[in-house]
C-alpha atoms as a PDB file:
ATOM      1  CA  UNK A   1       0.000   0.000   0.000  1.00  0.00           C
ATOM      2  CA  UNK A   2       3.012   2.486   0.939  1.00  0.00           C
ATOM      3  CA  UNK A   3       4.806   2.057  -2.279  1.00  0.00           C
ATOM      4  CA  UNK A   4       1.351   2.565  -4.548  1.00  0.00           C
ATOM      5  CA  UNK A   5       0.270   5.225  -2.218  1.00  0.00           C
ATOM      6  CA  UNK A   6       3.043   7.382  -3.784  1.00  0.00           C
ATOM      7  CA  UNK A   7       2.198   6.529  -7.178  1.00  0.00           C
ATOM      8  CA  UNK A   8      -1.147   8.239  -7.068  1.00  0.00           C
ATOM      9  CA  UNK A   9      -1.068  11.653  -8.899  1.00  0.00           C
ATOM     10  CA  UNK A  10      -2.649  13.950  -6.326  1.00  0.00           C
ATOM     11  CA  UNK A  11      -2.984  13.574  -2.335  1.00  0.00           C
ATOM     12  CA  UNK A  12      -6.675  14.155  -1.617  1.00  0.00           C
ATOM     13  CA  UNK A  13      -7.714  10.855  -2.435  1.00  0.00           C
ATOM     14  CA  UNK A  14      -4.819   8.842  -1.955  1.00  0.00           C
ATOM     15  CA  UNK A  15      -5.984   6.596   0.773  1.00  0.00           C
ATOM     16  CA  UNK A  16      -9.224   5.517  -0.869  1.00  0.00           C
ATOM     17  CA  UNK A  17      -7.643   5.000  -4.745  1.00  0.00           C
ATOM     18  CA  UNK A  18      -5.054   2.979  -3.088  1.00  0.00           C
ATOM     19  CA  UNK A  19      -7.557   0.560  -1.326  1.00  0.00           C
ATOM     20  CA  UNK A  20      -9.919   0.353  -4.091  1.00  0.00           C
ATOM     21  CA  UNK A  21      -7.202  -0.838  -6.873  1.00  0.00           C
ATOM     22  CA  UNK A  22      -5.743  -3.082  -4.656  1.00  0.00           C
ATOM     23  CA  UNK A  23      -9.579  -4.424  -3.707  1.00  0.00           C
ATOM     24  CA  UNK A  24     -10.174  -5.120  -7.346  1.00  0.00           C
ATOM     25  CA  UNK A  25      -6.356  -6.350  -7.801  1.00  0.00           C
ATOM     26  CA  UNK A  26      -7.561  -9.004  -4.945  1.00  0.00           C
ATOM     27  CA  UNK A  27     -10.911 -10.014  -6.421  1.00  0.00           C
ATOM     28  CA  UNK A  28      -8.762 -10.395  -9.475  1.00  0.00           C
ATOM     29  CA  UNK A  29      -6.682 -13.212  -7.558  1.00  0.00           C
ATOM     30  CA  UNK A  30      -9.990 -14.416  -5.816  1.00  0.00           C
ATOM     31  CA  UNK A  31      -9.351 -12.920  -2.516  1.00  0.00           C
ATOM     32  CA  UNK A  32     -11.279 -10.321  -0.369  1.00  0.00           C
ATOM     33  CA  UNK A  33      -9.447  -7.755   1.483  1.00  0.00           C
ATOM     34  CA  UNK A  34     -11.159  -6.190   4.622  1.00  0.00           C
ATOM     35  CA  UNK A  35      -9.698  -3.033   5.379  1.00  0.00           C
ATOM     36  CA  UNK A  36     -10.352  -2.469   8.892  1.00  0.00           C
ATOM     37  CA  UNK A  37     -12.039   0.789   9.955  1.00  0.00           C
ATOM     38  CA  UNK A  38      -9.510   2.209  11.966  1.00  0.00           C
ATOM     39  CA  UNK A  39      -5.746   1.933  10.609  1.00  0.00           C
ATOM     40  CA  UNK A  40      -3.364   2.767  13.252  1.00  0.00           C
ATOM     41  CA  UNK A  41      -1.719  -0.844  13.782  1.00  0.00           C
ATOM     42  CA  UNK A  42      -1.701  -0.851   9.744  1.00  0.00           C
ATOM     43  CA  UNK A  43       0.211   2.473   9.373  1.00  0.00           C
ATOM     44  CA  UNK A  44       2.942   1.762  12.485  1.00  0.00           C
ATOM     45  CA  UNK A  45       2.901  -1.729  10.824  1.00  0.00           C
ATOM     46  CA  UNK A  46       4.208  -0.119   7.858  1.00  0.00           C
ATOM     47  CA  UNK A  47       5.801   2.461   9.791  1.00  0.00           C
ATOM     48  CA  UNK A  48       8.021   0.298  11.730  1.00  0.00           C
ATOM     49  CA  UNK A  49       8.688  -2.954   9.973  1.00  0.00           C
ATOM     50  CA  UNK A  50      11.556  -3.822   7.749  1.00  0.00           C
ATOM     51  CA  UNK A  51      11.447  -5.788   5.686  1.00  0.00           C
ATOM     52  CA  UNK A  52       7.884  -5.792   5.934  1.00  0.00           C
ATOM     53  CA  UNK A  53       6.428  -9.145   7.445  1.00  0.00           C
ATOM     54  CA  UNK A  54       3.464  -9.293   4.733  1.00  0.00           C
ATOM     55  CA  UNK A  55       2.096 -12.401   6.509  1.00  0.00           C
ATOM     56  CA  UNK A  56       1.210 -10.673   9.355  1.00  0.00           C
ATOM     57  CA  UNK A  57      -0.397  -7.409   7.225  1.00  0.00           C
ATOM     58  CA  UNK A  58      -2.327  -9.758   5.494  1.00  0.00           C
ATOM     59  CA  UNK A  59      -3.880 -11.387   9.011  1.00  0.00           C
ATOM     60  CA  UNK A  60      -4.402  -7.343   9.949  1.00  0.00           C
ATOM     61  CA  UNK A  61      -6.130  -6.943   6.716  1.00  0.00           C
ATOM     62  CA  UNK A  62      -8.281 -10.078   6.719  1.00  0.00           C
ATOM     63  CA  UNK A  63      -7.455 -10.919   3.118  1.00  0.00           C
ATOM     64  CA  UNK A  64      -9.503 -13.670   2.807  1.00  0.00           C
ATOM     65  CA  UNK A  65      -8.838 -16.353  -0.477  1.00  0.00           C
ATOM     66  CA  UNK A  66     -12.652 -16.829  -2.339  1.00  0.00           C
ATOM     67  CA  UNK A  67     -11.691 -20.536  -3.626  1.00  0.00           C
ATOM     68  CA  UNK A  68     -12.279 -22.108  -0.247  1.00  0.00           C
END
């Protein structure tokens, strides 16, 4: 998400284009992402991590595959 985020063209907005392409990316790849309402833990996840454990943003995010 941090690394898209910056791609994005123009700030207001940023935060809800990211989430939405990378929704429909998922759905592409049969999987559901649930963003969760509030996103502190997500952003000190990203904040503090590196590398980046990605198994343990995906359990924050509840991405979810749709095959099972």
């Amino acid at each position: 998400m941090d690394n898209i985020n910056e791609y994005h063209p123009f700030r207001e907005g940023n935060g809800r284009s990211t989430k939405t392409f990378l929704q429909l990316l998922a759905i592409q790849h049969h999987q559901y992402i649930n963003f969760p309402r509030h996103q502190d833990q997500l952003v000190d996840a990203f904040n503090q991590a590196t590398p980046i454990d990605y198994a343990a943003l995906g359990r924050m995010l509840g991405v979810q595959n749709r095959d099972e």
